[in-house]
C-alpha atoms as a PDB file:
ATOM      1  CA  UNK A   1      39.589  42.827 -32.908  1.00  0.00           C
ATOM      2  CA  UNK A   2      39.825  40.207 -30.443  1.00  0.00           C
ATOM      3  CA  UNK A   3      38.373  36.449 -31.224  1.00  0.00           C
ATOM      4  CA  UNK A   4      37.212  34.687 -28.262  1.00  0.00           C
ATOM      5  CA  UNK A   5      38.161  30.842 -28.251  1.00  0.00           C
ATOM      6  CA  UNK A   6      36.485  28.076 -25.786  1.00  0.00           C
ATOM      7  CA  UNK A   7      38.550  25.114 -24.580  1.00  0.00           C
ATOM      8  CA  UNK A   8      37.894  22.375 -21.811  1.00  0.00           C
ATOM      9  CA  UNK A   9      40.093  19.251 -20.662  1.00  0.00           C
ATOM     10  CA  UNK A  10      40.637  17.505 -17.776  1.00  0.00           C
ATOM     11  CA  UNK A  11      43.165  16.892 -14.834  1.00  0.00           C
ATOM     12  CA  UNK A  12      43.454  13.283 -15.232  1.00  0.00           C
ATOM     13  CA  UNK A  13      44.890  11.158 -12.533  1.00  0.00           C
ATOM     14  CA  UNK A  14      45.247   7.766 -11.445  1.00  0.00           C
ATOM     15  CA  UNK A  15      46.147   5.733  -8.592  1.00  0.00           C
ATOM     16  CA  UNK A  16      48.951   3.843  -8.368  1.00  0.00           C
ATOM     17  CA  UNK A  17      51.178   1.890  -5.472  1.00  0.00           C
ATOM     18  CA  UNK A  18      48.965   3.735  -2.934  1.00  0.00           C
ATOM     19  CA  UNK A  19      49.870   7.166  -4.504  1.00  0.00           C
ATOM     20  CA  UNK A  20      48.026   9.309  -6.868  1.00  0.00           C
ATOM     21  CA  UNK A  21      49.743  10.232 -10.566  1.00  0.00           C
ATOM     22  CA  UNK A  22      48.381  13.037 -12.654  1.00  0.00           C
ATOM     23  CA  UNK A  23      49.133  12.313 -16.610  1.00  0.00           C
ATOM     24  CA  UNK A  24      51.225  15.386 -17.977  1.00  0.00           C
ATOM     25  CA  UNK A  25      51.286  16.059 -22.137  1.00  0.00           C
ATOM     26  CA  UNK A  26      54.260  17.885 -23.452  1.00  0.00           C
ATOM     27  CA  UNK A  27      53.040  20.132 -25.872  1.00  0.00           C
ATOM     28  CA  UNK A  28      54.906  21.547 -29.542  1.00  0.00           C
ATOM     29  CA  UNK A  29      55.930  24.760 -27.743  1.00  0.00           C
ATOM     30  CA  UNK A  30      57.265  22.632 -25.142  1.00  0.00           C
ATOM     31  CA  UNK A  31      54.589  23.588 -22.244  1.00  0.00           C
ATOM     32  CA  UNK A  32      53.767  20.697 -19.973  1.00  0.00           C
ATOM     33  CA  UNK A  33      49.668  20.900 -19.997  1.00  0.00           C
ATOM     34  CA  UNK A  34      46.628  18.999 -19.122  1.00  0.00           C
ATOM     35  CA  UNK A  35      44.489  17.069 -22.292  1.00  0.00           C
ATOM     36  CA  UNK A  36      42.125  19.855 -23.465  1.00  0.00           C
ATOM     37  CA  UNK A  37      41.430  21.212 -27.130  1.00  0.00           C
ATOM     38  CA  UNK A  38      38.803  23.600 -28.744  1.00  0.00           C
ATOM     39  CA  UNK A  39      34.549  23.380 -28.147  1.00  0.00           C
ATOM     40  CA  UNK A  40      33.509  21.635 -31.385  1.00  0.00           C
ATOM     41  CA  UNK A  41      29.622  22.754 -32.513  1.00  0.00           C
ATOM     42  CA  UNK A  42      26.818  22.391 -29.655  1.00  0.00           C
ATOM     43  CA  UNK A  43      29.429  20.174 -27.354  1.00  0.00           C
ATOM     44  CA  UNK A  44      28.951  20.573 -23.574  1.00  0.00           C
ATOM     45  CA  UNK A  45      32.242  21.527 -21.826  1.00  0.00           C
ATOM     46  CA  UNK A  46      32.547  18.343 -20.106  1.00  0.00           C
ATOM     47  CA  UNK A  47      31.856  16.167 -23.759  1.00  0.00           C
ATOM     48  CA  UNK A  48      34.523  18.405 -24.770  1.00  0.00           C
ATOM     49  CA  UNK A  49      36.668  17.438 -21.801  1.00  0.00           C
ATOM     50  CA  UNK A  50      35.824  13.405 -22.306  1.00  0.00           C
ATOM     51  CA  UNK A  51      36.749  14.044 -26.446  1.00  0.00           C
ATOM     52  CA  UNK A  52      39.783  15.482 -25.194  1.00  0.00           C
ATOM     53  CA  UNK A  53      41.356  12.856 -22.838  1.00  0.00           C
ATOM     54  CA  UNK A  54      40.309  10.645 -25.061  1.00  0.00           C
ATOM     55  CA  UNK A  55      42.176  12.075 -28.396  1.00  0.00           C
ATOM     56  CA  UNK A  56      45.003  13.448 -26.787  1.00  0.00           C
ATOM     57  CA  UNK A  57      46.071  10.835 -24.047  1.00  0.00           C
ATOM     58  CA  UNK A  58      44.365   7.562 -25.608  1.00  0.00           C
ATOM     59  CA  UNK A  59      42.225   6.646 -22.250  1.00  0.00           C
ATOM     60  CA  UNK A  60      38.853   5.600 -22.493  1.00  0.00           C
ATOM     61  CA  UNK A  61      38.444   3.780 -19.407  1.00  0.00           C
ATOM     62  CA  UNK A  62      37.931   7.281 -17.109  1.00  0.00           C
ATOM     63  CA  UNK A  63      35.105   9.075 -15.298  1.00  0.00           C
ATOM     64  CA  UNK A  64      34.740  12.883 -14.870  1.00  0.00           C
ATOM     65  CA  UNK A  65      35.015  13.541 -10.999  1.00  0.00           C
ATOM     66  CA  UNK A  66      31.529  15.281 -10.052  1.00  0.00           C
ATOM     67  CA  UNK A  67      31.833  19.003  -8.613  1.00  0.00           C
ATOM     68  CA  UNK A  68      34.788  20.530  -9.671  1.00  0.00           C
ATOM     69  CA  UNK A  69      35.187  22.997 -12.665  1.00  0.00           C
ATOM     70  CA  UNK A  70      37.562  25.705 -12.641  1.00  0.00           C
ATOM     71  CA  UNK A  71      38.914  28.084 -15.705  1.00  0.00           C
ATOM     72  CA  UNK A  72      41.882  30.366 -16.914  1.00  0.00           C
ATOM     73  CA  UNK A  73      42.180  32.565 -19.652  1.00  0.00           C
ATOM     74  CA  UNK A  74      44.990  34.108 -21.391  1.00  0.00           C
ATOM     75  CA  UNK A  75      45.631  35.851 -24.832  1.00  0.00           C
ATOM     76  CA  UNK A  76      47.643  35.131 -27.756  1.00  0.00           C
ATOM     77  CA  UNK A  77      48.248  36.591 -31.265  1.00  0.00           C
ATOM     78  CA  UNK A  78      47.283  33.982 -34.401  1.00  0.00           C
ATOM     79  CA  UNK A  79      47.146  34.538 -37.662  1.00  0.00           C
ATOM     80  CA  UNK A  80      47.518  38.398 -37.170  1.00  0.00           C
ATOM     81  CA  UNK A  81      44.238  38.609 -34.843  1.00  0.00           C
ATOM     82  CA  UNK A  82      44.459  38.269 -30.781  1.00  0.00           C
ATOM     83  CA  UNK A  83      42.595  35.389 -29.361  1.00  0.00           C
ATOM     84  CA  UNK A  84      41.135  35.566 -26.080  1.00  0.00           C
ATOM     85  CA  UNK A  85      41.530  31.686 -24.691  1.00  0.00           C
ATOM     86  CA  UNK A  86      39.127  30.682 -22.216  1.00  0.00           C
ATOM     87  CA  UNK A  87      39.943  26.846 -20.717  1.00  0.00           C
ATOM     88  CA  UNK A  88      37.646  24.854 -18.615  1.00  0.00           C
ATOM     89  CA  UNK A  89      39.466  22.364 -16.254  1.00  0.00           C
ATOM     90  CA  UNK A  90      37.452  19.394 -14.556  1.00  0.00           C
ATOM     91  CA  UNK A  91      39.428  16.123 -12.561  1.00  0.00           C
ATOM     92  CA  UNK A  92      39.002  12.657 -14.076  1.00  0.00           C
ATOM     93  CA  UNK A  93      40.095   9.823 -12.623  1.00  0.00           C
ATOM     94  CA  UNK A  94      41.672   7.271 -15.202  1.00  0.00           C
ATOM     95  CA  UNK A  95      41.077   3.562 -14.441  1.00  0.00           C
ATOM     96  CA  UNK A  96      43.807   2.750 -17.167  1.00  0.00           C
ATOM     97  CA  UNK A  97      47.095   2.422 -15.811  1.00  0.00           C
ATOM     98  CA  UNK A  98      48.690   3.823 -19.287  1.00  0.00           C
ATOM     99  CA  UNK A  99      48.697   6.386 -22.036  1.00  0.00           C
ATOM    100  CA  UNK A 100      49.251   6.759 -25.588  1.00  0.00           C
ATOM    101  CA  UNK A 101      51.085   9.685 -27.023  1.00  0.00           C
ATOM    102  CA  UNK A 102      49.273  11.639 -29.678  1.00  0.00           C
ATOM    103  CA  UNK A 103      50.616  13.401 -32.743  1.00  0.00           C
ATOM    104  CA  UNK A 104      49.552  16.451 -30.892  1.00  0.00           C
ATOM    105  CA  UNK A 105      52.403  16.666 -28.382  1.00  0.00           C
ATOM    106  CA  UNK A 106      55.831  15.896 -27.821  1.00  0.00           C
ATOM    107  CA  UNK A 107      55.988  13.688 -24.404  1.00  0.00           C
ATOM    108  CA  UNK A 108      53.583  12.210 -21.720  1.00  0.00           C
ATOM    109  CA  UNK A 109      54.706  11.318 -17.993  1.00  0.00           C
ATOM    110  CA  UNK A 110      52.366  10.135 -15.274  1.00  0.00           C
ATOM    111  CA  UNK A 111      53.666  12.074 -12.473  1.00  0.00           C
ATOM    112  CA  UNK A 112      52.963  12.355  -8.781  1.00  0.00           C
ATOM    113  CA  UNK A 113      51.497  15.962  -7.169  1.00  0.00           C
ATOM    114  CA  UNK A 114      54.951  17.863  -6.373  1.00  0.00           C
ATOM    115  CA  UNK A 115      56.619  16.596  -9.794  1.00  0.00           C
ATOM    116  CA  UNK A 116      53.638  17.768 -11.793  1.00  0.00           C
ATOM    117  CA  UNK A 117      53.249  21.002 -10.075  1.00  0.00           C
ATOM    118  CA  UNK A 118      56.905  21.736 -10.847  1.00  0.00           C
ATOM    119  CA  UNK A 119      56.685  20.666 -13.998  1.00  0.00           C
ATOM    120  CA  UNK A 120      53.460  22.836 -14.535  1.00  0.00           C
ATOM    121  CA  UNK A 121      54.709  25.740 -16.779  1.00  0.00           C
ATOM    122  CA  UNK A 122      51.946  28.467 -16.858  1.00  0.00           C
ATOM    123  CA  UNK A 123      50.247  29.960 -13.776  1.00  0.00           C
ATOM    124  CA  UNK A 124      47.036  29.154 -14.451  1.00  0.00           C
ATOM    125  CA  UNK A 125      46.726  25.898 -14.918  1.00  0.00           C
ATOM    126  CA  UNK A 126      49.289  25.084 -11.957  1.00  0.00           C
ATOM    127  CA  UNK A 127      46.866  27.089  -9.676  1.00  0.00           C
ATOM    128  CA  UNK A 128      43.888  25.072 -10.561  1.00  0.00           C
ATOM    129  CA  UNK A 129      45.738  22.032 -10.545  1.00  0.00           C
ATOM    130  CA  UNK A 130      47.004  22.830  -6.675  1.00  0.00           C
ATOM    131  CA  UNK A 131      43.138  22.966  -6.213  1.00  0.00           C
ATOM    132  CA  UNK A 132      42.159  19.630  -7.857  1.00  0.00           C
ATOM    133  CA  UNK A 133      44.188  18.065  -5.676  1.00  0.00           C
ATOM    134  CA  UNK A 134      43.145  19.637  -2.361  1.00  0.00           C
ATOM    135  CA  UNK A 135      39.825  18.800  -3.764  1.00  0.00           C
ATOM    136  CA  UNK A 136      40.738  15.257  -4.092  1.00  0.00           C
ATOM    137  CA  UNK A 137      42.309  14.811  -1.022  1.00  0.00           C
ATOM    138  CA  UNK A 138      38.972  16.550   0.440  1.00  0.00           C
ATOM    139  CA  UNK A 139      37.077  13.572  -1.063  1.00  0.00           C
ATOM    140  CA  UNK A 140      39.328  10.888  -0.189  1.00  0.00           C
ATOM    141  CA  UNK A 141      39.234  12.242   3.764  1.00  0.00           C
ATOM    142  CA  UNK A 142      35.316  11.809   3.229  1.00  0.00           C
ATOM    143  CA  UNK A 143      35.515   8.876   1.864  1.00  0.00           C
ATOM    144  CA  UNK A 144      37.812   7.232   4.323  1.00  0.00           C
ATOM    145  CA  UNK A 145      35.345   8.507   7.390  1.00  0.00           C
ATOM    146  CA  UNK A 146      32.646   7.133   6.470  1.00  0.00           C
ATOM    147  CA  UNK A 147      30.921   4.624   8.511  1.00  0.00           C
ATOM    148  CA  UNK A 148      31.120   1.071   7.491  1.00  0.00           C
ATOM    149  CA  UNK A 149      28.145  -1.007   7.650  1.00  0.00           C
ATOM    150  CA  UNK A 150      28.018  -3.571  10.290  1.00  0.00           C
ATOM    151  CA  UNK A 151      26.316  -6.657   8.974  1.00  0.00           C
ATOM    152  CA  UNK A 152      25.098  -8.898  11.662  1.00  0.00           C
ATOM    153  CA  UNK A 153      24.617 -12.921  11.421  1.00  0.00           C
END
């Protein structure tokens, strides 16, 4: 019999020294992951995501980034049953320049896009993390063409 199993989290990022750094959590298997744990109750995915970062990486100054959600899933035996793992990803951008290791992992590094996506162990989340950053650099090209408004004496 296979259990199905419903987790979110979030890319978290944050800009430093005119570069953006996504926060990387070394996890007891020694995976390099994104903050993201189990649905608890009625929780929407993205309160789950906002519990998350905030357990796991000690940030509480952060917004969700509207308009992207991606998932993965993969399977794993526990306990003698197979678990079918479904995991939500959405971007938040972290307005706190540090983290604070939890007791659920090993390590944390801020790291910029081509260290994290080598450091990135399993496929999945390194392929939705490749598109959370096109998506972000998507947002900061809108951003930066917009028209200013001129304000006339």
């Amino acid at each position: 019999m296979t259990v199905e199993a419903v987790s979110a989290g979030a890319i978290l990022f944050r800009d430093t020294r005119d570069q953006r750094e996504y926060l990387l959590l070394k996890s007891r298997p020694g995976d390099w992951e994104f903050p993201k744990g189990g649905v608890e109750g009625e929780e929407e995915l993205q309160q789950t995501a906002i519990r998350e970062v905030e357990e796991e990486a000690g940030i509480e100054d952060f917004r969700l980034v509207d308009g992207f959600r991606k998932e993965y899933d993969y399977m794993f035996e526990a306990g003698g049953r197979t678990i079918h793992k479904t995991v939500h990803l959405f971007i938040a951008h972290s307005f706190e320049a540090s983290a604070e290791l939890s007791n659920e992992h090993r390590d944390l590094q801020w790291r910029d896009y081509q260290q994290a996506l080598n450091t990135i162990t399993q496929d999945g989340p390194r392929e939705i993390f490749e598109q959370a950053h096109d998506y972000l650099d998507e947002l900061a090209a809108k951003n930066a063409n917009r028209e200013r408004p001129t304000y006339l004496p």
